[in-house]
Protein backbone atom coordinates (compact mmCIF):
# COMPACT_ATOMS: atom_id res chain seq x y z
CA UNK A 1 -33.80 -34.62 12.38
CA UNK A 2 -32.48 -32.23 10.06
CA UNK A 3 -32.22 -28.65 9.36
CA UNK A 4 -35.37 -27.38 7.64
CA UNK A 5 -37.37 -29.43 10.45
CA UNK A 6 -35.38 -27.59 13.28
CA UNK A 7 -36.16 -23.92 11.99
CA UNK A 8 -39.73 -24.70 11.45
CA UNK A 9 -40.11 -25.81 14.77
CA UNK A 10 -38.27 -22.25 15.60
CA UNK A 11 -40.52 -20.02 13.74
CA UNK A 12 -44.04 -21.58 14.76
CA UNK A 13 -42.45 -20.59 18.50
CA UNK A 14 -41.15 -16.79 17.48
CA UNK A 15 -40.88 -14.10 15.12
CA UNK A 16 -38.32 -14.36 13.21
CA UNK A 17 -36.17 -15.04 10.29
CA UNK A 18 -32.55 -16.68 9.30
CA UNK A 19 -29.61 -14.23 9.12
CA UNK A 20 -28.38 -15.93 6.29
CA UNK A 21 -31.57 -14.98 4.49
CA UNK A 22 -31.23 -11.08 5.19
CA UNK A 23 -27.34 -10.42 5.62
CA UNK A 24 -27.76 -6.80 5.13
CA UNK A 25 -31.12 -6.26 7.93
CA UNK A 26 -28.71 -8.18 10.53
CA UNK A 27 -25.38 -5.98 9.86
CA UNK A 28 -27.38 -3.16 9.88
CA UNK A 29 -28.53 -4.21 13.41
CA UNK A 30 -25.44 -5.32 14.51
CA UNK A 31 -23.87 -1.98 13.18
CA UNK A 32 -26.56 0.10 15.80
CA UNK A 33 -24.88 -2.02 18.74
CA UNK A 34 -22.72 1.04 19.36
CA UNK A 35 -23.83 1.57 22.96
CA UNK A 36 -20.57 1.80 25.78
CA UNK A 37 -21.43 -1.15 27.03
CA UNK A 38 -25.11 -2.50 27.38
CA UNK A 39 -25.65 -3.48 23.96
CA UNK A 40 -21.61 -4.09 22.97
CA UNK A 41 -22.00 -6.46 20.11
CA UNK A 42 -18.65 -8.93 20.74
CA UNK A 43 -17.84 -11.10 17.85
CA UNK A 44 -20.11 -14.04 17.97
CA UNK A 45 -22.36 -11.37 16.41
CA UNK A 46 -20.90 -11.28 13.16
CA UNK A 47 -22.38 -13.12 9.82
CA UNK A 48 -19.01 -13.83 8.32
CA UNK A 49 -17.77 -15.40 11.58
CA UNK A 50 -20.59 -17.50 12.22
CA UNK A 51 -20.12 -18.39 8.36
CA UNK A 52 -16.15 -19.41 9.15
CA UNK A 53 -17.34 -21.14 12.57
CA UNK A 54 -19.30 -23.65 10.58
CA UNK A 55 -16.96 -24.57 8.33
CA UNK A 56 -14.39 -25.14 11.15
CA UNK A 57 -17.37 -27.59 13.26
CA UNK A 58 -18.26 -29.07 10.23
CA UNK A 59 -15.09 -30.61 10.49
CA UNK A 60 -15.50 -31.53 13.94
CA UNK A 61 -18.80 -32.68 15.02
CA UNK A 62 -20.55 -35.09 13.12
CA UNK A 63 -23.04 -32.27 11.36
CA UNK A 64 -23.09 -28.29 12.07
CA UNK A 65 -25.69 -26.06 10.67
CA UNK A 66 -25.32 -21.90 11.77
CA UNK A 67 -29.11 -20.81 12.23
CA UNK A 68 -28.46 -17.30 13.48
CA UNK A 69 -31.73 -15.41 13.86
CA UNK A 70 -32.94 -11.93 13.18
CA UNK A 71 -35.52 -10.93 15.74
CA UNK A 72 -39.08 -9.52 14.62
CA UNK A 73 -41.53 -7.82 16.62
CA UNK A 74 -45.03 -6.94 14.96
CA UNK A 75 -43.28 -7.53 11.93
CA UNK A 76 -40.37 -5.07 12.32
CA UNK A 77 -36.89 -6.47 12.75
CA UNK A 78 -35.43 -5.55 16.28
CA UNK A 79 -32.76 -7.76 17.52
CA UNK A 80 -30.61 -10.62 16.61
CA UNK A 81 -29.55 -14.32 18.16
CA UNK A 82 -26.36 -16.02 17.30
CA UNK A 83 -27.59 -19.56 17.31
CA UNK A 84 -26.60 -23.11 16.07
CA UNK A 85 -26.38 -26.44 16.63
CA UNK A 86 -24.40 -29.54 16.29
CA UNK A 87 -25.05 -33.37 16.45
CA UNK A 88 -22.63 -35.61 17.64
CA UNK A 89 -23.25 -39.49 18.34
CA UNK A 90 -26.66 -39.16 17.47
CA UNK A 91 -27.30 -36.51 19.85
CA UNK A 92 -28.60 -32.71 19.00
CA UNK A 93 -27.20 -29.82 21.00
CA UNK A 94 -27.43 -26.12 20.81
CA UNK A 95 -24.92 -23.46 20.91
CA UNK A 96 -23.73 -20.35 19.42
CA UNK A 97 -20.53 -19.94 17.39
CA UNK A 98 -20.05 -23.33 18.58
CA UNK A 99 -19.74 -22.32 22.22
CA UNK A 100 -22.28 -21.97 25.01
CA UNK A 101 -26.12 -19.90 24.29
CA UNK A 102 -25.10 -16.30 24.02
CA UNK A 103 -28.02 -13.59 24.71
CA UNK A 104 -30.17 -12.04 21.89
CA UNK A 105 -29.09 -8.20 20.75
CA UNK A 106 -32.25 -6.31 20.79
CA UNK A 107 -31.07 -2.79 19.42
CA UNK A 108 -34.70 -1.62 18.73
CA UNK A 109 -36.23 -2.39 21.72
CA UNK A 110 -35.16 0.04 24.16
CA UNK A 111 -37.43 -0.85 27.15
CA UNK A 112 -36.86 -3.66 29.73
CA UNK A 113 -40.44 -5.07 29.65
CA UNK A 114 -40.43 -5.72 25.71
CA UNK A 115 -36.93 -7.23 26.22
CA UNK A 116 -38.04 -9.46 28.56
CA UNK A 117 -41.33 -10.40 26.63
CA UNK A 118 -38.72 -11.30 23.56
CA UNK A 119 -36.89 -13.37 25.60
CA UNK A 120 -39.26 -15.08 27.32
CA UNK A 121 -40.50 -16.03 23.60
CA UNK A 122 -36.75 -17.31 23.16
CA UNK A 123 -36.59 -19.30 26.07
CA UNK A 124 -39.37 -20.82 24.95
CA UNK A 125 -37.83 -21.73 21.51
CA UNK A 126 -35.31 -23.50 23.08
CA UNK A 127 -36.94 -25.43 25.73
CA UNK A 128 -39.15 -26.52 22.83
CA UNK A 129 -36.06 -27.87 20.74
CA UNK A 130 -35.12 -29.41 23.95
CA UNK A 131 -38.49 -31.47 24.72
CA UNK A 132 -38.41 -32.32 21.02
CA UNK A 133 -34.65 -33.96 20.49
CA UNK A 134 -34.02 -34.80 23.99
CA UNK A 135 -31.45 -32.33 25.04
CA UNK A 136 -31.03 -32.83 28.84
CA UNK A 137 -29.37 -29.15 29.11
CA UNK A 138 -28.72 -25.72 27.85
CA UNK A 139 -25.55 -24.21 28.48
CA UNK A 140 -25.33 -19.90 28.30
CA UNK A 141 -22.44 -17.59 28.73
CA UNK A 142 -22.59 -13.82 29.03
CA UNK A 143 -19.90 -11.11 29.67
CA UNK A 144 -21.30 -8.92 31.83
CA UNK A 145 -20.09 -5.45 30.75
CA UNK A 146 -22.61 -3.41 32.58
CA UNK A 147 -23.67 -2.29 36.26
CA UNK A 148 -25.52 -5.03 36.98
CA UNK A 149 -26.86 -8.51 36.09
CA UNK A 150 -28.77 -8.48 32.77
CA UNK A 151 -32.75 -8.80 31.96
CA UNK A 152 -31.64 -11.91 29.84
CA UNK A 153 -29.56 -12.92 33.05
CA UNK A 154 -32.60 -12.41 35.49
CA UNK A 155 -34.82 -14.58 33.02
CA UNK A 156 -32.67 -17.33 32.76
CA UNK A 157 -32.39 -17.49 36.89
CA UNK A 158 -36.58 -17.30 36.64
CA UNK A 159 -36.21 -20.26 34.68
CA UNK A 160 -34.22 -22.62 37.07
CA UNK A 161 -30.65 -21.84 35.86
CA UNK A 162 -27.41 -22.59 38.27
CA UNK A 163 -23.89 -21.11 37.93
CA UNK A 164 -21.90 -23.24 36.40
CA UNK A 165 -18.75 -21.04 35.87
CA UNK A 166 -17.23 -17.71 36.30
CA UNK A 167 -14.63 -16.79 33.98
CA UNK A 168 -12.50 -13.68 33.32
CA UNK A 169 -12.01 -11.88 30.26
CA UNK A 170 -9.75 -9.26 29.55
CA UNK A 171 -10.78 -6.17 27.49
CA UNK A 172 -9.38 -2.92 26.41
CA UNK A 173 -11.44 0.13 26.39
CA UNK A 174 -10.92 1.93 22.79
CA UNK A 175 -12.42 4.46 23.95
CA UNK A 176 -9.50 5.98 26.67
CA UNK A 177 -6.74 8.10 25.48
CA UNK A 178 -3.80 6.82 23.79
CA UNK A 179 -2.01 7.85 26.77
CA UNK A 180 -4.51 6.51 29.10
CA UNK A 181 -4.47 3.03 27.26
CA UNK A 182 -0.18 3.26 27.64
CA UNK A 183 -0.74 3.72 31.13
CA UNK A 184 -2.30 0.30 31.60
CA UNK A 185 -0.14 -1.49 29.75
CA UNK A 186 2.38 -3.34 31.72
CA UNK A 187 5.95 -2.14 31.89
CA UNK A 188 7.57 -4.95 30.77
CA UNK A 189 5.70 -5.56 27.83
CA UNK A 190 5.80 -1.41 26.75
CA UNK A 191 10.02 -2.35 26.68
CA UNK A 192 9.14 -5.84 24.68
CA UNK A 193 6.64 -3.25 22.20
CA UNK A 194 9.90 -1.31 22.03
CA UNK A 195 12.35 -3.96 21.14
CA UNK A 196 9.58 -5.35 18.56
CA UNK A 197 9.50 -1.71 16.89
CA UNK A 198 13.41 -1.95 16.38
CA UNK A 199 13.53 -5.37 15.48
CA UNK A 200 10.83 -6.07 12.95
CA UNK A 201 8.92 -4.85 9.99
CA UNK A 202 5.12 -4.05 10.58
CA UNK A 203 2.36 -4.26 7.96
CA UNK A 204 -0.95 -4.31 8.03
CA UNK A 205 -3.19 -6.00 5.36
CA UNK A 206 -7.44 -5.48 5.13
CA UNK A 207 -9.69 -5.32 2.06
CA UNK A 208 -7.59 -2.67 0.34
CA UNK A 209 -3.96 -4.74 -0.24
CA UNK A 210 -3.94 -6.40 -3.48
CA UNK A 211 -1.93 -9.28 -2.32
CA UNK A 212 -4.05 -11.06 0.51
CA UNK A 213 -4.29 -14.53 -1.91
CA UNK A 214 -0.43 -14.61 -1.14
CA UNK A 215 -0.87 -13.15 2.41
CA UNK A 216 -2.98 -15.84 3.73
CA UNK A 217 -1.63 -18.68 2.14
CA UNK A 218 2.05 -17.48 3.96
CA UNK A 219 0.24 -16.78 6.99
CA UNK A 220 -1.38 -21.01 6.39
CA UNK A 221 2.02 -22.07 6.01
CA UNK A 222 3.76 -20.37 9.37
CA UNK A 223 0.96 -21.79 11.43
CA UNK A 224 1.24 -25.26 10.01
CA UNK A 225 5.24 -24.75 10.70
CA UNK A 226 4.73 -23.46 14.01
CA UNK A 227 2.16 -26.29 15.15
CA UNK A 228 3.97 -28.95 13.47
CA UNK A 229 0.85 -30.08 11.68
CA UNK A 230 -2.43 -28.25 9.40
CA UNK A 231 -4.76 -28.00 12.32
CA UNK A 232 -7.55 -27.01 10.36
CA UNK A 233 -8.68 -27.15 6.00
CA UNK A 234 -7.62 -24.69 3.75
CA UNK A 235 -10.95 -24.42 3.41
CA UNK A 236 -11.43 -22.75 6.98
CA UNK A 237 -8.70 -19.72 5.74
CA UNK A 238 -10.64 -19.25 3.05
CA UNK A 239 -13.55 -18.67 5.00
CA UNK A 240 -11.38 -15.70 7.02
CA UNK A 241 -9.62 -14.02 4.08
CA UNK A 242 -13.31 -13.60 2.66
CA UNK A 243 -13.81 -12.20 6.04
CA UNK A 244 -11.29 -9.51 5.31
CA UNK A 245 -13.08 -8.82 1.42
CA UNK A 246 -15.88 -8.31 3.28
CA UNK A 247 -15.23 -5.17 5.46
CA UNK A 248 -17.90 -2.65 5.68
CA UNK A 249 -19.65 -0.46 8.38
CA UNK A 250 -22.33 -2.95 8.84
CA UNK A 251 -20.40 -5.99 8.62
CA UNK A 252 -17.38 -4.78 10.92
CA UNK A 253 -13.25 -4.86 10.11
CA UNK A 254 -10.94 -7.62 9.80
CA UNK A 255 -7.22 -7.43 9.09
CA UNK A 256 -3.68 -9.12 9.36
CA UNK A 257 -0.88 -7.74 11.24
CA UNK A 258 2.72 -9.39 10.00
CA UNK A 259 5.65 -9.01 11.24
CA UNK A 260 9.09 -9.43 9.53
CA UNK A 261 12.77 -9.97 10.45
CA UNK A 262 14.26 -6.16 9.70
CA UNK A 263 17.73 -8.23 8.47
CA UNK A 264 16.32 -11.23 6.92
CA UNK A 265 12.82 -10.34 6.15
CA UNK A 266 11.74 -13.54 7.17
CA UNK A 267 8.39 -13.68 8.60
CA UNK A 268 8.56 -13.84 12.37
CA UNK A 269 4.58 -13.51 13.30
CA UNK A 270 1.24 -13.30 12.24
CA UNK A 271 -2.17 -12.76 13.71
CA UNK A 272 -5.62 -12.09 12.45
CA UNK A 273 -8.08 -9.99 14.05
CA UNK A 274 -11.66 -9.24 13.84
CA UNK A 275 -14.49 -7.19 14.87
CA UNK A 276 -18.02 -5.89 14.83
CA UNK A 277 -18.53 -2.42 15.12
CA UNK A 278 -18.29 -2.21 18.24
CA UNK A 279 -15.92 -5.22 19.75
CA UNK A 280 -12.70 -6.65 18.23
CA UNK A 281 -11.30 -9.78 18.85
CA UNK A 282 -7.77 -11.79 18.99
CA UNK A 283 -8.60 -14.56 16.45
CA UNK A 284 -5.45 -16.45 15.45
CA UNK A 285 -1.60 -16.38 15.52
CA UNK A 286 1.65 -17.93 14.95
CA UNK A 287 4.91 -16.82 15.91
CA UNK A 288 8.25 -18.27 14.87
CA UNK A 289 9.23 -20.17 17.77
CA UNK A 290 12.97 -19.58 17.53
CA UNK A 291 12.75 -16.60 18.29
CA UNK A 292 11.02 -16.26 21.50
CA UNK A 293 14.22 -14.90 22.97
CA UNK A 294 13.06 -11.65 21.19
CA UNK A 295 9.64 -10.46 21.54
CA UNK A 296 7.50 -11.17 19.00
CA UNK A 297 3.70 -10.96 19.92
CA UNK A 298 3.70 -7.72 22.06
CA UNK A 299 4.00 -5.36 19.23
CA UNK A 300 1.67 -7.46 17.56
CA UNK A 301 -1.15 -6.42 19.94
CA UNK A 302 0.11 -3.15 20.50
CA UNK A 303 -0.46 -2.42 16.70
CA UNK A 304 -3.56 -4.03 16.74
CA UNK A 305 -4.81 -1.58 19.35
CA UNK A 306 -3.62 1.06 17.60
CA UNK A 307 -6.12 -0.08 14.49
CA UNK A 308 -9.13 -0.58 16.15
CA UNK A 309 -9.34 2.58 17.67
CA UNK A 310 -8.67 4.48 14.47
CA UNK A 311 -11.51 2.46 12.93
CA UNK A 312 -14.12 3.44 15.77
CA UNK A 313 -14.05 -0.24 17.46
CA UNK A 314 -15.63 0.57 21.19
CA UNK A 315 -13.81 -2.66 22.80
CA UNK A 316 -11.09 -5.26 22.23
CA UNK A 317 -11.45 -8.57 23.83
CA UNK A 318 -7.97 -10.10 24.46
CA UNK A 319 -9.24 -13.35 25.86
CA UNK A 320 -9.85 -14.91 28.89
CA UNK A 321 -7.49 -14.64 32.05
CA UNK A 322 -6.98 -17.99 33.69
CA UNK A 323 -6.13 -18.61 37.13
CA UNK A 324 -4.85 -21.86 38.83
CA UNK A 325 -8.23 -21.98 40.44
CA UNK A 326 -9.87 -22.57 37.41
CA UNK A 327 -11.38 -25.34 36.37
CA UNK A 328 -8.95 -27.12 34.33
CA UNK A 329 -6.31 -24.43 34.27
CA UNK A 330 -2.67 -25.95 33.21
CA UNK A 331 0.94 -23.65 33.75
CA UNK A 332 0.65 -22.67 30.12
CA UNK A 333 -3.03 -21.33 30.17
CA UNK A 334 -2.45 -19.09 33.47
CA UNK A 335 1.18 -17.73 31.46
CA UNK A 336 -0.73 -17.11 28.79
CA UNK A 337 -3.77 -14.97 30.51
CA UNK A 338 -0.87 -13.37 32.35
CA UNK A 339 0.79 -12.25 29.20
CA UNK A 340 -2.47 -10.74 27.66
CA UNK A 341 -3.37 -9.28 31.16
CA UNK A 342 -0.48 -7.12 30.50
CA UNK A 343 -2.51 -5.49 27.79
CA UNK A 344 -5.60 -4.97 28.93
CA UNK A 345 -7.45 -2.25 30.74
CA UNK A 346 -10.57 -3.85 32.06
CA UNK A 347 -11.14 -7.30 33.24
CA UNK A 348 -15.40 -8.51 33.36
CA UNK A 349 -16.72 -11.50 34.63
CA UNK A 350 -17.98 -14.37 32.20
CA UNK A 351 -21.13 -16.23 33.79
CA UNK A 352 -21.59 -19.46 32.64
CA UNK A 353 -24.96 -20.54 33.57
CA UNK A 354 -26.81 -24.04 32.86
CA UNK A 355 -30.35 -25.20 33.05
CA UNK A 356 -31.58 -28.54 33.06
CA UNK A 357 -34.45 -28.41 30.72
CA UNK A 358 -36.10 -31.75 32.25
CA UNK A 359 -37.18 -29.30 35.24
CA UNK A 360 -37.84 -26.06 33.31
CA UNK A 361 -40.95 -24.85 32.76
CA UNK A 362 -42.27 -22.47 29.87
């Protein structure tokens, strides 16, 4: 198997093309996913972090390939499908941003029937791959934002699929007041945003600061500190400060949020975050672990949210909110989905579906 011979077998099923091959027709779709909540494009969405998520599975898995689709419909471009795949042990699976299937984005297709039509064709694309390298099942998540279950939803239930999981993910809406948003925020962490304000330094670096060479390569060097070993290549920052060059409209807004000792200047935090147009996302940190006395991420988020809104982002997803019921849930996950619940103003339900493609049927 390889790569070419898995997006021919794609395109004899449905109209389409690579994103890779037409950047600029995908951001532009991406860029029309400005809808409340329906069409909410969340990061998985975005060329550039697709682009960085292969690079970080190449490393992983034994071979990664990004095959992200634009969606055509009588020859006009309508939607678009995060999609990939990865083989490890000899064995071919598919995924998106090396997670479970996410749904396609279809923009230009306002009506439920031609939605469904498209993904019935998609379906079909991947039960194909399925009969063809023996993959025994197709995982899917969705976060579902809206009043109701989906059309992609209902269409994967047509097709045989079981619950696997629900999850919870926390969100803030952009779109409240500032005062609305401080409202939600929990009290102890609007003292901890307080103390954070009086203790450190704040800056803020995108595509416009002239030093982000030197940023990212201090930012590398606190996480390696912090985690007492490089995690990941150089290569794989590289991939995210090009992620910052690359801020447009279309392509959505990525930036750096350090924070410094106000006495020392040493640098106490960092975190990168990203976003389509219309959904940010907590990507990465580090935080000096000596001084966890002090509080050192909470004015980290609260500046974040302060950015997105000023540059039109609809949503920012925090993360997911563990409880002890959950399936593998450990003391530090649940503290930690506690700590980010603090921020957040909405929590929506992940569904984690599954089908077993040896019983589907196309």
């Amino acid at each position: 198997m390889n790569c070419l011979e898995i997006v021919e077998t794609i395109k004899n099923r449905l109209e389409c093309k690579l994103a890779i091959d037409d950047v600029s027709c995908w951001n532009n779709l991406c860029a029309e996913c400005v809808e409340p909540t329906v069409d909410c494009a969340p990061l998985q969405y975005k060329v550039d972090f697709n682009l960085y998520q292969e690079a970080y599975f190449q490393e992983v898995y034994d071979e990664y390939h990004d095959i992200s689709l634009i969606l055509n419909r009588g020859g006009k471009a309508v939607g678009i499908w995060p999609l990939a795949y990865y083989i490890q042990n000899g064995k071919l699976n598919l995924c998106s941003s090396g997670g479970a299937i996410v749904p396609p984005i279809l923009p230009r297709l306002p009506k439920t029937e031609a939605k469904r039509a498209v993904y019935e064709q998609c379906l079909s694309v991947l039960f194909g791959l399925s009969e063809r390298f023996d993959i025994d099942e197709l995982q899917f998540s969705e976060v579902i934002m809206q009043c109701g279950f989906s059309a992609w939803h209902q269409k994967l239930m047509e097709h045989g699929a079981k619950c696997h999981e629900v999850k919870h993910q926390l969100f803030v809406d952009l779109a409240l007041s500032d005062e609305e948003i401080q409202s939600r925020i929990r009290r102890t962490n609007k003292y901890s945003i307080a103390k954070g304000e009086d203790d450190y330094d704040i800056c803020i670096y995108d595509e416009a600061s002239p030093d982000l060479d030197k940023i990212f390569e201090e930012f590398r060097t606190l996480h390696i500190r912090v985690a007492g070993r490089e995690t990941r290549s150089k290569h794989t920052w590289e991939m995210q400060k090009r992620t910052v060059f690359n801020n447009t409209h279309g392509a959505g807004y990525s930036f750096v949020v350090f924070i410094r000792d106000k006495h020392s200047g040493e640098l106490a935090g960092a975190a990168l975050f990203d976003s389509t147009g219309s959904c940010g996302l907590y990507c990465v940190a580090a935080y000096d672990r000596e001084r966890f006395s002090r509080p050192v991420g909470h004015i980290v988020q609260a500046v974040a949210i302060k950015r997105m809104r000023e540059k039109g982002v609809r949503w920012y997803e925090i993360g997911e909110r563990t409880y002890f019921s959950d399936r593998g849930a450990t003391q530090k996950t649940v503290d930690i989905g506690f700590y980010k619940e603090g921020f957040a103003t909405h929590i929506f339900a992940k569904i984690i579906n599954t089908i077993s493609t040896k019983k589907s049927v196309v």
